[in-house]
C-alpha atoms as a PDB file:
ATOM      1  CA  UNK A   1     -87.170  51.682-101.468  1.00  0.00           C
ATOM      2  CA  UNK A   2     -85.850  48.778-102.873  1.00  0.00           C
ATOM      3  CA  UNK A   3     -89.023  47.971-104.517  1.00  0.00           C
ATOM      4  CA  UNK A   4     -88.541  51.207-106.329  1.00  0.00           C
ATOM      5  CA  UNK A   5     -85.113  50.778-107.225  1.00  0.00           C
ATOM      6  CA  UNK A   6     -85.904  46.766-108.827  1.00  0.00           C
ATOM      7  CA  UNK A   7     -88.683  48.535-110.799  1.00  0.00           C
ATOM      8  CA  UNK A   8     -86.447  50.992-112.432  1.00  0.00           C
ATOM      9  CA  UNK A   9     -83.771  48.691-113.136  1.00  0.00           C
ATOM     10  CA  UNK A  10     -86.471  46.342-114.802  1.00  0.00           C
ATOM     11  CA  UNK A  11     -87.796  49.354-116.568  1.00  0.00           C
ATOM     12  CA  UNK A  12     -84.487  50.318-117.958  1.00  0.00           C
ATOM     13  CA  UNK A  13     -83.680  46.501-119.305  1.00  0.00           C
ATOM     14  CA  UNK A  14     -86.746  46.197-120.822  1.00  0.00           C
ATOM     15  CA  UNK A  15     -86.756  49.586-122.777  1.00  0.00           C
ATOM     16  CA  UNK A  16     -83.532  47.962-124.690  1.00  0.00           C
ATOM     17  CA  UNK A  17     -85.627  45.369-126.672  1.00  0.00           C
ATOM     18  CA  UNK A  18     -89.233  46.357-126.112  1.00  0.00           C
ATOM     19  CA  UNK A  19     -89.799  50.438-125.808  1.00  0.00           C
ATOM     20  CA  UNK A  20     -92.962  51.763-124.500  1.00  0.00           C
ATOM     21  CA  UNK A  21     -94.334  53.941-127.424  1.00  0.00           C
ATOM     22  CA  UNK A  22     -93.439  57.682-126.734  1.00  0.00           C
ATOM     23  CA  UNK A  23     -96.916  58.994-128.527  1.00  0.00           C
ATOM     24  CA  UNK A  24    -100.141  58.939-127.948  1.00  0.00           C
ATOM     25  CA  UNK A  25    -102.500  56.417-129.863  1.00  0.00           C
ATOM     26  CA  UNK A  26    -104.247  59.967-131.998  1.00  0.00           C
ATOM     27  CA  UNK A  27    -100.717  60.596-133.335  1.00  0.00           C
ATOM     28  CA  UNK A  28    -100.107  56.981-133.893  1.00  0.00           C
ATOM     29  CA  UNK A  29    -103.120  57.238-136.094  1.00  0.00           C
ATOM     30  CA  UNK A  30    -102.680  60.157-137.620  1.00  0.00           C
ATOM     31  CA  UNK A  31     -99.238  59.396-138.805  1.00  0.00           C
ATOM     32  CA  UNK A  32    -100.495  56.293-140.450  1.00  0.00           C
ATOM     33  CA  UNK A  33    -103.274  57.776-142.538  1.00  0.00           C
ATOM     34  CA  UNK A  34    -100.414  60.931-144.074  1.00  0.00           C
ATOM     35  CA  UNK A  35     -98.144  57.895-144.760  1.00  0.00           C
ATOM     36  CA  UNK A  36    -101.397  56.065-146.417  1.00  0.00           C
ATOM     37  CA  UNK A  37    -101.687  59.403-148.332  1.00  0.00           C
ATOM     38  CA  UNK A  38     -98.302  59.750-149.486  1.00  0.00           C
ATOM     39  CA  UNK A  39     -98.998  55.853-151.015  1.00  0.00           C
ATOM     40  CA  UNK A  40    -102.438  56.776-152.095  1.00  0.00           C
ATOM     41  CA  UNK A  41    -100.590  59.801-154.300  1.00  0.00           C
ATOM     42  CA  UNK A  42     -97.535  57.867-155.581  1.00  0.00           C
ATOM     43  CA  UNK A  43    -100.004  54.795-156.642  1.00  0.00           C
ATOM     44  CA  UNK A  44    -102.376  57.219-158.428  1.00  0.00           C
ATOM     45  CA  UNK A  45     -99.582  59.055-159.999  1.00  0.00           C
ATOM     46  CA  UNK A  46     -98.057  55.738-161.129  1.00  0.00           C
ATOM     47  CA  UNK A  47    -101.333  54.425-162.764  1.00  0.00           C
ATOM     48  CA  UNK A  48    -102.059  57.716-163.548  1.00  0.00           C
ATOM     49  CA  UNK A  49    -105.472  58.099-162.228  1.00  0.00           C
ATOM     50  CA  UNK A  50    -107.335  61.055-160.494  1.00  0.00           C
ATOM     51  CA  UNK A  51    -106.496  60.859-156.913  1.00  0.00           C
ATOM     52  CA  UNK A  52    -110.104  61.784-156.269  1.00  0.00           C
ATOM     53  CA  UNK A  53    -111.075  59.182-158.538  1.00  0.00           C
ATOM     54  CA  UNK A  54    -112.498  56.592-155.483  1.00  0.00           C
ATOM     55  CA  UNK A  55    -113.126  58.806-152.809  1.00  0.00           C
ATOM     56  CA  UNK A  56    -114.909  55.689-151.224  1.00  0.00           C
ATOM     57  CA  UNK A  57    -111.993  53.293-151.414  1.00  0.00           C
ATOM     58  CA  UNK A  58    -110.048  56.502-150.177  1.00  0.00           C
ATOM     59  CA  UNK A  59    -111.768  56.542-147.097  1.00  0.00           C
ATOM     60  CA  UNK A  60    -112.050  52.786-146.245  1.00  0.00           C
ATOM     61  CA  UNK A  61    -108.034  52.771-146.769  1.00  0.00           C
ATOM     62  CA  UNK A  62    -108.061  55.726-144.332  1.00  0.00           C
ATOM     63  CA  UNK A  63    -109.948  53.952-141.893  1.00  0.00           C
ATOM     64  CA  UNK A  64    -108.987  51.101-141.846  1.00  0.00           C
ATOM     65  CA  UNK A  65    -104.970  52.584-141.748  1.00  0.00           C
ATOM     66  CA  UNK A  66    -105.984  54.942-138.443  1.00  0.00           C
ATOM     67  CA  UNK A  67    -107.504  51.329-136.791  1.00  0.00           C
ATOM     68  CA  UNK A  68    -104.253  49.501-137.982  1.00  0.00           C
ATOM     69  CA  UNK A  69    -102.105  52.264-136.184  1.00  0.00           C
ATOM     70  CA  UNK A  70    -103.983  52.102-133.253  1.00  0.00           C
ATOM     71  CA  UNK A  71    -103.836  48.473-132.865  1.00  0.00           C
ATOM     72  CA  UNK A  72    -100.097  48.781-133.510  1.00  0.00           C
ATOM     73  CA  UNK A  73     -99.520  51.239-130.815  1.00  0.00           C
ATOM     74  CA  UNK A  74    -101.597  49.072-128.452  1.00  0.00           C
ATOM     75  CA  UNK A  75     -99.555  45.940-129.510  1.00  0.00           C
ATOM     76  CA  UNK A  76     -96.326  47.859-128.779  1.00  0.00           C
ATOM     77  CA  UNK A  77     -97.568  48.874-125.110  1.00  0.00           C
ATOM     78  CA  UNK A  78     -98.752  45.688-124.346  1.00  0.00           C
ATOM     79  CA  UNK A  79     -95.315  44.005-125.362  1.00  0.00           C
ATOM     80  CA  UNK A  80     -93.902  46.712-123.189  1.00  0.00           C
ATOM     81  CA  UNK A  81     -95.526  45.845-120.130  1.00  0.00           C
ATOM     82  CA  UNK A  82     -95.091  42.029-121.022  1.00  0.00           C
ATOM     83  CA  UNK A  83     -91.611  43.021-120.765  1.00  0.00           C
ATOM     84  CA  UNK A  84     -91.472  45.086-117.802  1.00  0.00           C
ATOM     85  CA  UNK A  85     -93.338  42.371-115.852  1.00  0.00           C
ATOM     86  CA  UNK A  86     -90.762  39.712-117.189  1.00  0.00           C
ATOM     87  CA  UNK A  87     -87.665  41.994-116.192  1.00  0.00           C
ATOM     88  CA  UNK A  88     -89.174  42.694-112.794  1.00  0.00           C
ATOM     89  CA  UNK A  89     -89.693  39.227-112.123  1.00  0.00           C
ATOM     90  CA  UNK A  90     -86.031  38.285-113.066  1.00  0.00           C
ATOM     91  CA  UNK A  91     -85.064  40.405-110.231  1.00  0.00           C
ATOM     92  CA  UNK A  92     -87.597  39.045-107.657  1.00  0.00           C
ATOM     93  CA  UNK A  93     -85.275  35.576-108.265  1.00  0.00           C
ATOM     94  CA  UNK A  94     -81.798  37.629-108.238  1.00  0.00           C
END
């Protein structure tokens, strides 16, 4: 029981200045490439090329947003459980 009630209490400290990510890595991804898109449009319009112009570059952008996303999300969880382990041992000493 207390060993339950430690972990909680260093889950709750360390969700103030390291959150696990609420969504799943797909989203994560997925969210990146429509805000790659949105830039992709307002760049094109700016310059005012086709945005089909480079479909080539357009993908590689894509790509390599949805794998920057991912490793983001990954980064975040792993800085969460850093976290969590740090704020559970805290209380091990307490």
């Amino acid at each position: 029981m207390k060993d339950k009630k430690r972990r909680k209490e260093a889950q709750e400290r360390a969700e103030n200045y390291a959150p696990r990510p609420d969504t799943s890595v797909l989203m994560y991804g997925v969210v990146g490439v429509c805000l790659a898109g949105v830039a992709w449009a307002a760049f094109t319009r700016f310059y005012d090329l086709e945005f089909f112009a480079y479909p080539v570059w357009m993908a590689v952008v894509f790509l390599l947003v949805f794998a920057g996303s991912i490793a983001l999300r990954m980064l975040r969880s792993r800085r969460h459980a850093s976290a969590h382990r740090r704020e559970y041992d805290k209380g091990k000493r307490h």
